[in-house]
Protein backbone atom coordinates (compact mmCIF):
# COMPACT_ATOMS: atom_id res chain seq x y z
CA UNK A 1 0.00 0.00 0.00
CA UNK A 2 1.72 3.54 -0.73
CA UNK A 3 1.96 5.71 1.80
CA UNK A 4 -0.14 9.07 1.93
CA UNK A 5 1.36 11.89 -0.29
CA UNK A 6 1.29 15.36 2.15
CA UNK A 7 0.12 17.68 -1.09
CA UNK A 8 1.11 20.71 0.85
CA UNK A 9 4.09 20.18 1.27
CA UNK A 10 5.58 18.58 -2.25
CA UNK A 11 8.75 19.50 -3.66
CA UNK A 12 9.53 20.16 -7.02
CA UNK A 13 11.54 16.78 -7.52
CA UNK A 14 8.24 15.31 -6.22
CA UNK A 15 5.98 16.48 -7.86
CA UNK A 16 7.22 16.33 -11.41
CA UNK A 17 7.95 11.95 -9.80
CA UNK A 18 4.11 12.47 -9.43
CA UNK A 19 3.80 13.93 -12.70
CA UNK A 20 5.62 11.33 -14.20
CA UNK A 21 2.98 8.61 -13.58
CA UNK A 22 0.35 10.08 -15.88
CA UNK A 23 2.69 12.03 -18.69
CA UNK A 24 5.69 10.86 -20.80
CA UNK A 25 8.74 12.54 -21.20
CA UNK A 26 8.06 16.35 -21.48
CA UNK A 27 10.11 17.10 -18.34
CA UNK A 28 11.16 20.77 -19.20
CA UNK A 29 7.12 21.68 -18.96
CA UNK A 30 7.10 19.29 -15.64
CA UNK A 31 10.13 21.46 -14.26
CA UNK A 32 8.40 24.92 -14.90
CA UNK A 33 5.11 23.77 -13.52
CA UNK A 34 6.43 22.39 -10.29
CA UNK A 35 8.70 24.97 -9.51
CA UNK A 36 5.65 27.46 -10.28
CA UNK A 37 4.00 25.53 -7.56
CA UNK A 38 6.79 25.50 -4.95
CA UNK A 39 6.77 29.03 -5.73
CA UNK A 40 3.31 28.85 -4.56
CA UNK A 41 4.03 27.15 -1.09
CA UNK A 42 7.29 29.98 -0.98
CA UNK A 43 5.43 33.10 -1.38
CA UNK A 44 2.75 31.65 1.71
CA UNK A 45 6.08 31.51 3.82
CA UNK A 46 7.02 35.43 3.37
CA UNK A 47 6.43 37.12 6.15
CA UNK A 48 5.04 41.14 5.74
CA UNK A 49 3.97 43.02 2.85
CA UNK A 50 6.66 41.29 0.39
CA UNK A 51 4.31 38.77 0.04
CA UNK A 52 1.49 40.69 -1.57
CA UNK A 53 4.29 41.95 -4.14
CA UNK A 54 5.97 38.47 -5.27
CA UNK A 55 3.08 37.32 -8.07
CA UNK A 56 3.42 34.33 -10.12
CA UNK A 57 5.61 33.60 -13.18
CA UNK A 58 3.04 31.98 -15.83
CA UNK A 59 4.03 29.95 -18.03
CA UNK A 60 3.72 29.45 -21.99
CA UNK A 61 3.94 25.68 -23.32
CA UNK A 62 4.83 25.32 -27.64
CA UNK A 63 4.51 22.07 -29.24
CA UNK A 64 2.25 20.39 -31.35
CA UNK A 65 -1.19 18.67 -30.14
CA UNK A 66 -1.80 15.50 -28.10
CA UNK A 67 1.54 15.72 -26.33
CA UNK A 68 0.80 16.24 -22.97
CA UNK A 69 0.30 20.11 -22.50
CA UNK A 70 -3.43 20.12 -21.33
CA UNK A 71 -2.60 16.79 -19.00
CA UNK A 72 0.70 18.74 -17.64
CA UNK A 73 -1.78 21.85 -16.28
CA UNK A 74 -5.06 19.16 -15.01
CA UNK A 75 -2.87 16.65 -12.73
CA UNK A 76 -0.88 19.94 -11.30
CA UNK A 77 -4.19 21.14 -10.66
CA UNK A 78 -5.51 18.30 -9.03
CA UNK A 79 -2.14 17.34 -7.34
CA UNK A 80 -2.53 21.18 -5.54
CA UNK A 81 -6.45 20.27 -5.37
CA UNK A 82 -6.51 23.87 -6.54
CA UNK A 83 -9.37 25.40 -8.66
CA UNK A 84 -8.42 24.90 -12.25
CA UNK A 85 -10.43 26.19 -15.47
CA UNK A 86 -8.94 25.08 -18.90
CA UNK A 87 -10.41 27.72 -21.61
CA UNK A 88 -9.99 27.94 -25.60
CA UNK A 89 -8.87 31.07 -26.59
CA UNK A 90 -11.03 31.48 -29.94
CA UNK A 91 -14.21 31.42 -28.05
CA UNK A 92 -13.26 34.66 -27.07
CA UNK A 93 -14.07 38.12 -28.58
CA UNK A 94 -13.14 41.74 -27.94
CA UNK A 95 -15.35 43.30 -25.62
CA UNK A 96 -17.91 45.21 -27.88
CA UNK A 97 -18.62 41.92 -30.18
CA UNK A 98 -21.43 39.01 -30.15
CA UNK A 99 -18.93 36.22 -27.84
CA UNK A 100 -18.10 35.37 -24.86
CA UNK A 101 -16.17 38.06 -22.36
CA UNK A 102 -12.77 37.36 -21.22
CA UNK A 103 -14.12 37.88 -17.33
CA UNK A 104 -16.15 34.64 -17.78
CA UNK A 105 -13.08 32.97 -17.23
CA UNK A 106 -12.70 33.98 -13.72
CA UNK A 107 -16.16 33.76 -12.97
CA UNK A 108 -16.04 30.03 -14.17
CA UNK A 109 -13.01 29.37 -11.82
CA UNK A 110 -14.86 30.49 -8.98
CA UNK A 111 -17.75 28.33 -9.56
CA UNK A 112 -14.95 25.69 -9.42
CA UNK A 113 -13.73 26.66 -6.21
CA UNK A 114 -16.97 27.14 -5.26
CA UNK A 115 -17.97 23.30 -5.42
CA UNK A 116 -14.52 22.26 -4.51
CA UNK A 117 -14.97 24.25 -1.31
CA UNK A 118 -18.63 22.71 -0.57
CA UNK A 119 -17.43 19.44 -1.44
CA UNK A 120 -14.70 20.05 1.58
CA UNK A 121 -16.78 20.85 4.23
CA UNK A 122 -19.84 19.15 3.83
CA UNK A 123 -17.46 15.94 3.71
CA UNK A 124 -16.25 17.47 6.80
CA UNK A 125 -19.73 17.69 8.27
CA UNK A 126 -20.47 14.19 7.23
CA UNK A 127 -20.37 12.45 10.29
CA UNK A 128 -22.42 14.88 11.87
CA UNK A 129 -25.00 14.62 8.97
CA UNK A 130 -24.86 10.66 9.22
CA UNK A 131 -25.90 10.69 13.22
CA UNK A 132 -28.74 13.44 12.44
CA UNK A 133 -30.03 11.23 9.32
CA UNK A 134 -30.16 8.20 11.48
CA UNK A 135 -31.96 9.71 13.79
CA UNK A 136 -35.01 11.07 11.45
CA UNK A 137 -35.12 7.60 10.05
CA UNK A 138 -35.17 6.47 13.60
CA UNK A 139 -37.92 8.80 14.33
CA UNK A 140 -39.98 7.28 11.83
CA UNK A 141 -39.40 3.60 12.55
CA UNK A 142 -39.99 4.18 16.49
CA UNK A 143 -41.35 7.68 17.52
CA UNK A 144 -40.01 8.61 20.06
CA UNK A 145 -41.37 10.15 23.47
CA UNK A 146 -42.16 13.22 24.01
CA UNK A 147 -39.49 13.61 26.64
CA UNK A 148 -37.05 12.47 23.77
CA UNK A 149 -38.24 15.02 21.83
CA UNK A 150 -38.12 17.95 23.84
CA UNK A 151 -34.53 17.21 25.06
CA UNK A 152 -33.51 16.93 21.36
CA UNK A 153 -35.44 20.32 20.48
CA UNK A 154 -33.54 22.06 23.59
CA UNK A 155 -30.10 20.79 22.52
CA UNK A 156 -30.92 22.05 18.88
CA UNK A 157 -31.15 25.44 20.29
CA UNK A 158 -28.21 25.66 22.46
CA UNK A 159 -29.89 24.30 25.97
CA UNK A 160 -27.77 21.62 27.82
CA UNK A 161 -30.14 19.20 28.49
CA UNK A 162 -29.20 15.18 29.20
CA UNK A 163 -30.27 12.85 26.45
CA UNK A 164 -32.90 10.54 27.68
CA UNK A 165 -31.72 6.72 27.52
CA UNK A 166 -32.88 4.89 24.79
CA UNK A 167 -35.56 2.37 24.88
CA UNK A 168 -34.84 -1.05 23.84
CA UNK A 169 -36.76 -1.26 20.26
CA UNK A 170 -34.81 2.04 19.63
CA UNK A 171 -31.70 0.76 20.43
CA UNK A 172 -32.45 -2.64 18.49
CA UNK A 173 -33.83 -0.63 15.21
CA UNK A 174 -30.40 1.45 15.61
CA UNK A 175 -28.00 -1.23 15.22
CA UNK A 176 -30.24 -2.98 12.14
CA UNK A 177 -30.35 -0.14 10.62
CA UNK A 178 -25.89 0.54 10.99
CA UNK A 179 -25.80 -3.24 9.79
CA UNK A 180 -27.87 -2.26 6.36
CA UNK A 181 -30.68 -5.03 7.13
CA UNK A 182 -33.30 -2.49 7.01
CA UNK A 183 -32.10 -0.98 3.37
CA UNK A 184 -34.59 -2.73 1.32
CA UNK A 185 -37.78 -1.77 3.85
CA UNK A 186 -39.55 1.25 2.50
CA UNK A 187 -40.75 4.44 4.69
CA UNK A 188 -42.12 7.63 3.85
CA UNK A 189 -40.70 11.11 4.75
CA UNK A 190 -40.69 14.42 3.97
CA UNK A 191 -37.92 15.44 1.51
CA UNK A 192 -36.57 19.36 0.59
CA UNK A 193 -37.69 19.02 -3.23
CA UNK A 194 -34.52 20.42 -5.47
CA UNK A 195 -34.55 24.05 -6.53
CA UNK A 196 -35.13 24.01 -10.51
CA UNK A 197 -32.40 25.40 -12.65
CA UNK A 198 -32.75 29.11 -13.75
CA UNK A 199 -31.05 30.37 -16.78
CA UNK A 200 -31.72 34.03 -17.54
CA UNK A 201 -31.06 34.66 -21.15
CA UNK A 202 -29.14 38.34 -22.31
CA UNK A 203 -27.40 39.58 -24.99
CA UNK A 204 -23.57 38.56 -24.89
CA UNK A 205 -19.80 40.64 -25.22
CA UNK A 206 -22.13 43.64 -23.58
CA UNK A 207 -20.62 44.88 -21.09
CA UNK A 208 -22.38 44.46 -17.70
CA UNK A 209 -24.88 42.23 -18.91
CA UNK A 210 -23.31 39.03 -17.31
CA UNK A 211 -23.65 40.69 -13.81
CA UNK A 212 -27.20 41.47 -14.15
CA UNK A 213 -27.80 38.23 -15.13
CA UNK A 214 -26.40 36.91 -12.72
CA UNK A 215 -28.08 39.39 -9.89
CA UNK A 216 -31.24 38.57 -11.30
CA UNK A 217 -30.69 34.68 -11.04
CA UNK A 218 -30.05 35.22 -7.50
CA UNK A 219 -32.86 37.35 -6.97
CA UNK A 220 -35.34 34.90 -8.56
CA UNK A 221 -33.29 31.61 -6.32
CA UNK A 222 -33.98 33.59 -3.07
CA UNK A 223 -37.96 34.19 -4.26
CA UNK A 224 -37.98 30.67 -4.56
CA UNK A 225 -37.81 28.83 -1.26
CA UNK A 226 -37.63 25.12 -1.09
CA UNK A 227 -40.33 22.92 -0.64
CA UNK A 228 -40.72 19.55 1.30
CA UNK A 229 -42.43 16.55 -0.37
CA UNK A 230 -43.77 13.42 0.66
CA UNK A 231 -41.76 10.60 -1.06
CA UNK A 232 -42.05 6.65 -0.82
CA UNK A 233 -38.22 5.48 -0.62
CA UNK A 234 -36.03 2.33 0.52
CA UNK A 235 -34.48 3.49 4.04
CA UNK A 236 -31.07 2.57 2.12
CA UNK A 237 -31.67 5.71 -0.26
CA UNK A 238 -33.41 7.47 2.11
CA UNK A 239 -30.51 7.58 4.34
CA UNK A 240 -28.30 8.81 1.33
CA UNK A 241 -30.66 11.66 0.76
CA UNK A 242 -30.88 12.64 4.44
CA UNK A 243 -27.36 12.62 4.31
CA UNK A 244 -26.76 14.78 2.07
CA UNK A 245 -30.02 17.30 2.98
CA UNK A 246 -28.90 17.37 6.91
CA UNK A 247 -24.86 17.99 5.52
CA UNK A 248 -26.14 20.93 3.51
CA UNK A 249 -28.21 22.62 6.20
CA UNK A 250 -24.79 22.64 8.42
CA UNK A 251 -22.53 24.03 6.30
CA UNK A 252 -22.86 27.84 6.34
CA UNK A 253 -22.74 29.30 2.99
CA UNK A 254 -21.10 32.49 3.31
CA UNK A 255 -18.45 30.43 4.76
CA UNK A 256 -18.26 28.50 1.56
CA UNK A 257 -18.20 31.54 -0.52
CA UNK A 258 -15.66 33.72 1.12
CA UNK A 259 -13.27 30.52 1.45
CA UNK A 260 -13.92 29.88 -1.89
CA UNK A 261 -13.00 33.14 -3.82
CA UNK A 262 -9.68 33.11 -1.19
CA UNK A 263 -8.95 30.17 -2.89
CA UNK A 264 -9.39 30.92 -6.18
CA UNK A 265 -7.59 33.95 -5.84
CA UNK A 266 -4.48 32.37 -4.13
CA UNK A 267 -4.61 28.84 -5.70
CA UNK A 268 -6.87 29.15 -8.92
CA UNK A 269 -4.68 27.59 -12.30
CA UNK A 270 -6.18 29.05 -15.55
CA UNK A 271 -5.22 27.02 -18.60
CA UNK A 272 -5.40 28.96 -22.04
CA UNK A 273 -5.22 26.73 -25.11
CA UNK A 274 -4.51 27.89 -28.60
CA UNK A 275 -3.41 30.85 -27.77
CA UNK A 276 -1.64 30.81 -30.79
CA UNK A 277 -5.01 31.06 -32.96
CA UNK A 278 -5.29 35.02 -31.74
CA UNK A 279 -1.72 35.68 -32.19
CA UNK A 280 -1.66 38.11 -35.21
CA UNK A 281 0.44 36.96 -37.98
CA UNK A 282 2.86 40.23 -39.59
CA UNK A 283 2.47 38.95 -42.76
CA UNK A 284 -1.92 39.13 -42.30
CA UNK A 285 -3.70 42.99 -42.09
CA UNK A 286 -7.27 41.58 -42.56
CA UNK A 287 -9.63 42.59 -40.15
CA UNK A 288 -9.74 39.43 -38.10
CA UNK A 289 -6.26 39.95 -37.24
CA UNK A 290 -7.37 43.37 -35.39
CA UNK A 291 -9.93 41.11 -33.81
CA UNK A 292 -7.40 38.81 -32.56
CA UNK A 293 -5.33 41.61 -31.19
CA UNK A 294 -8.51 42.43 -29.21
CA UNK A 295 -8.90 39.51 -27.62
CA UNK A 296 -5.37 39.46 -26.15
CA UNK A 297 -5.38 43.19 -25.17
CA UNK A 298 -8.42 41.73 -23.32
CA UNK A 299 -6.69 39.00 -22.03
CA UNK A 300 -3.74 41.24 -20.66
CA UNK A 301 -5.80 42.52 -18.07
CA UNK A 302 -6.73 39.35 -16.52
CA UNK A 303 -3.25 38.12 -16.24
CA UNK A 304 -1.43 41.65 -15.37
CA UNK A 305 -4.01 41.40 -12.14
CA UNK A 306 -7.52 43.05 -12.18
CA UNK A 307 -10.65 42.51 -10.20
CA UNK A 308 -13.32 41.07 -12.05
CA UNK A 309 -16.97 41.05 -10.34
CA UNK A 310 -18.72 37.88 -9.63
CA UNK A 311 -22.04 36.84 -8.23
CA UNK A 312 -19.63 35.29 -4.96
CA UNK A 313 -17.81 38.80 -4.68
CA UNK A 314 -15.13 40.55 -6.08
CA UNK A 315 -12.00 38.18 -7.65
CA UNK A 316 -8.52 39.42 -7.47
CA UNK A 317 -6.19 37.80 -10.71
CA UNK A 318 -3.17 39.09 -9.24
CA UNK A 319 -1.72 36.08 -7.81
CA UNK A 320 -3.96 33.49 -10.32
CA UNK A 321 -1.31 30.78 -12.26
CA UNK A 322 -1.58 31.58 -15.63
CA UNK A 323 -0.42 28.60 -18.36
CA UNK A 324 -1.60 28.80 -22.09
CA UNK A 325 -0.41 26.85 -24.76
CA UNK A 326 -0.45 26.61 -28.34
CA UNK A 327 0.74 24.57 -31.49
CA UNK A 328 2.41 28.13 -33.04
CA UNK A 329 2.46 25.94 -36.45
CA UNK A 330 1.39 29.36 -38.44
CA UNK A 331 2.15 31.90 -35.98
CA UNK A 332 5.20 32.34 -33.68
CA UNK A 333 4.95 33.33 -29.73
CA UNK A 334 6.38 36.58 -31.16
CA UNK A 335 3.51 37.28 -32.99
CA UNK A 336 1.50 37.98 -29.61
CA UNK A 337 1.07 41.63 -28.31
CA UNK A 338 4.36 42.45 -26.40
CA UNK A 339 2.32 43.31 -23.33
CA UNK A 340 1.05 39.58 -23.47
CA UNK A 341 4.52 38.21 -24.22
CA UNK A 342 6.10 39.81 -21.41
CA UNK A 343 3.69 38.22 -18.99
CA UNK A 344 4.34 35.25 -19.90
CA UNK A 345 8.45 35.05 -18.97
CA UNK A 346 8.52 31.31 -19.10
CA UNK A 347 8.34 29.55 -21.67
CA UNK A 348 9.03 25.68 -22.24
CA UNK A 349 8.86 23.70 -26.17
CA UNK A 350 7.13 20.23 -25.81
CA UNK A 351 8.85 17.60 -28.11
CA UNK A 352 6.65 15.48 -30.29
CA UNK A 353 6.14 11.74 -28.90
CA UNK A 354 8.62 8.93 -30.42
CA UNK A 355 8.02 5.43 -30.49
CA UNK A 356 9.25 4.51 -27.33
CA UNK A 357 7.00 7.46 -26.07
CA UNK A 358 3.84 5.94 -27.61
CA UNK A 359 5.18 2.61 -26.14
CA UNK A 360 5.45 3.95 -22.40
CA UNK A 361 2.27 5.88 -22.78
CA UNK A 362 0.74 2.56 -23.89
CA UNK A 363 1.96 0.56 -21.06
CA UNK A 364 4.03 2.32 -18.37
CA UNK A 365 1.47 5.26 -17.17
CA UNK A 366 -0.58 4.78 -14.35
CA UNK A 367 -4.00 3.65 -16.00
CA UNK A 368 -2.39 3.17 -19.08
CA UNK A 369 -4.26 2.28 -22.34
CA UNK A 370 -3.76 -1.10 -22.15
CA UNK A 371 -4.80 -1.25 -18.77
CA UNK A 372 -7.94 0.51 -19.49
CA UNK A 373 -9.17 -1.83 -22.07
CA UNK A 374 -8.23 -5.01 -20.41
CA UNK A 375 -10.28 -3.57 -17.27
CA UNK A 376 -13.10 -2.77 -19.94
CA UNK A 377 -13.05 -6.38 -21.13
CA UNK A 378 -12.59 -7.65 -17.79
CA UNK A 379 -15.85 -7.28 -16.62
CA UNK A 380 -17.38 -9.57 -19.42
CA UNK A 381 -15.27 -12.38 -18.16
CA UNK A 382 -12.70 -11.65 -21.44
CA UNK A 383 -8.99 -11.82 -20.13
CA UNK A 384 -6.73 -9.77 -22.45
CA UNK A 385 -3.04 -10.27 -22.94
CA UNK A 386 -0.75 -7.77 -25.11
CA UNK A 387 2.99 -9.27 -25.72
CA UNK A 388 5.78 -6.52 -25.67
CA UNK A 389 6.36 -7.34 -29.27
CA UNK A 390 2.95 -6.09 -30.17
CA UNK A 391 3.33 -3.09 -28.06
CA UNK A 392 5.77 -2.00 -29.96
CA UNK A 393 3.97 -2.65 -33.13
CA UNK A 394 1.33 -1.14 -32.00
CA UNK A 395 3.25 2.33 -31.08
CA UNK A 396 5.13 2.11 -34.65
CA UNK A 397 1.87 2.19 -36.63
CA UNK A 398 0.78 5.05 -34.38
CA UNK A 399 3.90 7.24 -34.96
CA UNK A 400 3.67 6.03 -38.79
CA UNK A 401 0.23 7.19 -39.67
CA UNK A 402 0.93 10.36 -37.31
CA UNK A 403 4.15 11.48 -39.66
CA UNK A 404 2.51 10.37 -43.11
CA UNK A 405 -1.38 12.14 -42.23
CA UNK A 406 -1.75 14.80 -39.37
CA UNK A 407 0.07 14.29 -36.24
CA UNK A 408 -2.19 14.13 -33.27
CA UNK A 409 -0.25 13.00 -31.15
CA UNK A 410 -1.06 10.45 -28.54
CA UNK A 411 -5.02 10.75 -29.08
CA UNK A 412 -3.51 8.42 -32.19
CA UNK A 413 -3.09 5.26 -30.02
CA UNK A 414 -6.91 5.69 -28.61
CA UNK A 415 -7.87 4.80 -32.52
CA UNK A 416 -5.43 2.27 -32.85
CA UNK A 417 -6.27 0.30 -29.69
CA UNK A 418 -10.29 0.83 -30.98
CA UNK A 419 -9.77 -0.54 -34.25
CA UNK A 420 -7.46 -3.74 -32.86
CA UNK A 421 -9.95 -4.66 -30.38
CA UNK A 422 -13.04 -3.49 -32.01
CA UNK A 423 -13.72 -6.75 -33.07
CA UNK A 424 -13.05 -8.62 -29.44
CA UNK A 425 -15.05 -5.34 -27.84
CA UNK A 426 -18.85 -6.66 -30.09
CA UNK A 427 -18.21 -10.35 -29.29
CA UNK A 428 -17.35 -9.96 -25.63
CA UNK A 429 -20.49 -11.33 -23.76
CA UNK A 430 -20.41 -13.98 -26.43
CA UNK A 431 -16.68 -14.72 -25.57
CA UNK A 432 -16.79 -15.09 -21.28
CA UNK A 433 -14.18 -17.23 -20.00
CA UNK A 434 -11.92 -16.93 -22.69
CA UNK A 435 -8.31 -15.06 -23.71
CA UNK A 436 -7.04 -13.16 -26.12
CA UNK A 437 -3.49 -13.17 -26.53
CA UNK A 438 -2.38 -10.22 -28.88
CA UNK A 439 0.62 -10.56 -30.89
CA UNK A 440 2.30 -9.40 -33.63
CA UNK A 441 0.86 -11.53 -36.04
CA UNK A 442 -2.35 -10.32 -34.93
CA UNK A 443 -1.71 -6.24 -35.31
CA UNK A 444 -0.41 -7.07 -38.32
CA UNK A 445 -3.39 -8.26 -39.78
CA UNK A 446 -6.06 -6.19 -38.18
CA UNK A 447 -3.94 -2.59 -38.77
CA UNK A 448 -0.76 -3.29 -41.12
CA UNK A 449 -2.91 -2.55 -44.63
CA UNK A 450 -4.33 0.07 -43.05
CA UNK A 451 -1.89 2.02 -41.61
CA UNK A 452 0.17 1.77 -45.01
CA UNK A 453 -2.51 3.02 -47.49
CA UNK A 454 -2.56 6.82 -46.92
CA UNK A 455 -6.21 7.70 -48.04
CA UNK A 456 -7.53 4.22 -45.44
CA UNK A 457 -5.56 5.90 -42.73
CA UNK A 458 -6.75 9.24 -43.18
CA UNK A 459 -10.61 8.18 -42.99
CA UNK A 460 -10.19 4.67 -40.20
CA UNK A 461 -7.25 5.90 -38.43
């Protein structure tokens, strides 16, 4: 059993070792990401008003798709268990045009943080929730006295009063229901119904228009009050939605809220993809190319450090990690406003993926591809066995078909993998019991033709 990793406290050796069981190779990006993050636990450490002043150094990833740049910014993300948005930058327009505004971005990571931070405590709260649940199932199965009742009602309000002792059918219901014997047995209680979703519909890239949305989806929630409904349930479920009803009533949300936007402001990881697809080529004058510019002067903001208002308060960027990333097949990181440039100071080049890559990334990562498909097949009794020698194939026809057509990367090896097993995948309730052993021979026949006849692989792989 491994031991528990102490996520606060990670070095950067650590946590590109961490890193390294989900992404090949690419270990420049790893570097830059994990010392970003010690940087993180560093600037927490400075004592005074020096801290305030030391703001992150974002980061700017080049290299071609499906290599690991997304993946990189996610697992740091959820190694931190920081809020963590990943945008595209073309769905994006200058403020003034039909599109979406560059502050939804920030407004999006809170709503992350948000549910992160609700998650938190209301797993924190959970025990608590579980002893008040049992009880109003209890209540149900054996009312209890009045005497019960009243003591309960006093302690709810703050009074000490000593708990009556239980009486015997209590106590016996109590431990049936903690050993699950009572889960099928169905009972009726009063549950909050859910509050129905409300989406209020304005015009977009307005300025000030998200807000009032958003005031007047909190106006209409608050009109709204929840209502209780009777309900026929198994005590098994009813004891998962009591759970979870008695867990929200003690958390306090303006708790959640404040903690939340602290955290997104300190902790929050914003991942920009295709950045390069606004960068504004020299050679281009056309009028999307002053569009583009627009979108990064509107960008700049966000990652210089701004406020930006949001329906949980107001969201401080300053010390937000900031990582885009882009192919920069057309364009060239130079191409990008040098306001935008310069706040991005590091920048890392991700190689494209060799055939050893394609071979680790089959095998090596933790829930690898092969692993994933053999668990797949696993449950319909289907045993699956891949030699190294067909491995290997396997990550040759890959790279192959990625340098003769468009290279995408590793997203290549999902389609290869499909198309080998696609046929084992149909037949597998008809096939329980039995194994596949996958050699050479066999990749050979099911993806050799294809992968050498340019137009097949274009279309099938």
């Amino acid at each position: 059993m491994t031991a528990e990793i102490d996520t606060e406290n990670l070095t950067p050796a650590q946590i590109v070792a961490e890193l390294d069981k989900h992404i090949v190779g690419q270990h420049g990006a790893k570097r830059a990401v994990a010392i970003a993050l010690r940087n993180r636990w560093r600037r927490r450490r400075v004592q005074g008003a020096m801290q305030a002043e030391i703001t992150p150094k974002n980061i700017l990833m080049i290299g071609p798709t499906g290599v690991g740049k997304t993946e990189i910014a996610r697992r740091l993300a959820r190694l931190a268990d920081a809020p963590f948005v990943k945008v595209e930058a073309t769905k994006f327009t200058e403020v003034g045009y039909v599109g979406k505004d560059v502050d939804t971005i920030i407004r999006d990571l809170v709503e992350v943080s948000v549910k992160q931070e609700r998650q938190r405590q209301v797993a924190a709260k959970r025990a608590a929730a579980q002893d008040a649940a049992e009880e109003r199932i209890l209540d149900i199965l054996v009312p209890p006295p009045r005497d019960a009742r009243d003591a309960r009602d006093a302690r709810a309000i703050g009074f000490t009063a000593e708990p009556p002792a239980e009486n015997t059918a209590r106590q016996v219901m109590r431990k049936r229901l903690r050993e699950g014997t009572l889960d099928d047995k169905e009972i009726e209680l009063d549950i909050a119904d859910a509050k129905p979703a409300l989406e209020v519909l304005g015009p977009q890239g307005m300025p000030g228009m998200e807000e009032m949305a958003e005031q007047l989806k909190g106006l209409f929630s608050q009109m709204n009050q929840p209502k209780k409904s009777k309900r026929k349930v198994t005590i098994g479920e009813a004891l998962k939605l009591l759970v979870e009803e008695e867990a929200g009533r003690l958390v306090n949300e303006d708790e959640i809220r404040a903690a939340a936007v602290a955290k997104a402001e300190a902790d929050g990881i914003v991942f920009i993809d295709e950045i390069d697809k606004v960068a504004s080529r020299s050679d281009n004058g056309s009028t999307a190319e002053v569009s583009r510019q627009g979108v990064q002067r509107d960008l700049l903001p966000l990652v210089e450090g701004t406020a930006v208002t949001t329906k949980y308060g107001v969201v401080k960027t300053d010390h937000i990690l900031f990582i885009a990333s882009g192919a920069f097949h057309l364009a060239k990181p130079s191409d990008l406003i040098p306001e935008l440039q310069g706040r991005f100071p590091i920048r890392v080049e991700l190689s494209s993926l060799s055939v050893a890559d394609f071979e680790a990334i089959l095998t090596s990562t933790h829930a690898s591809l092969v692993a994933q498909y053999q668990a797949l097949l696993a449950t319909e009794g289907v045993t699956v066995q891949i030699e190294p020698a067909a491995v290997r194939r396997l990550a040759e026809i890959a790279f192959e078909v990625n340098e003769r057509t468009e290279n995408i990367g590793a997203r290549r090896l999902a389609t290869v993998m499909e198309r080998l097993l696609d046929e084992v995948s149909f037949d597998a309730p008809t096939r329980s019991g039995q194994t596949l052993v996958v050699d050479v021979a066999m990749v050979n026949a099911r993806l050799a033709e294809l992968a050498h006849d340019e137009d097949l692989s274009r279309y099938i792989l």
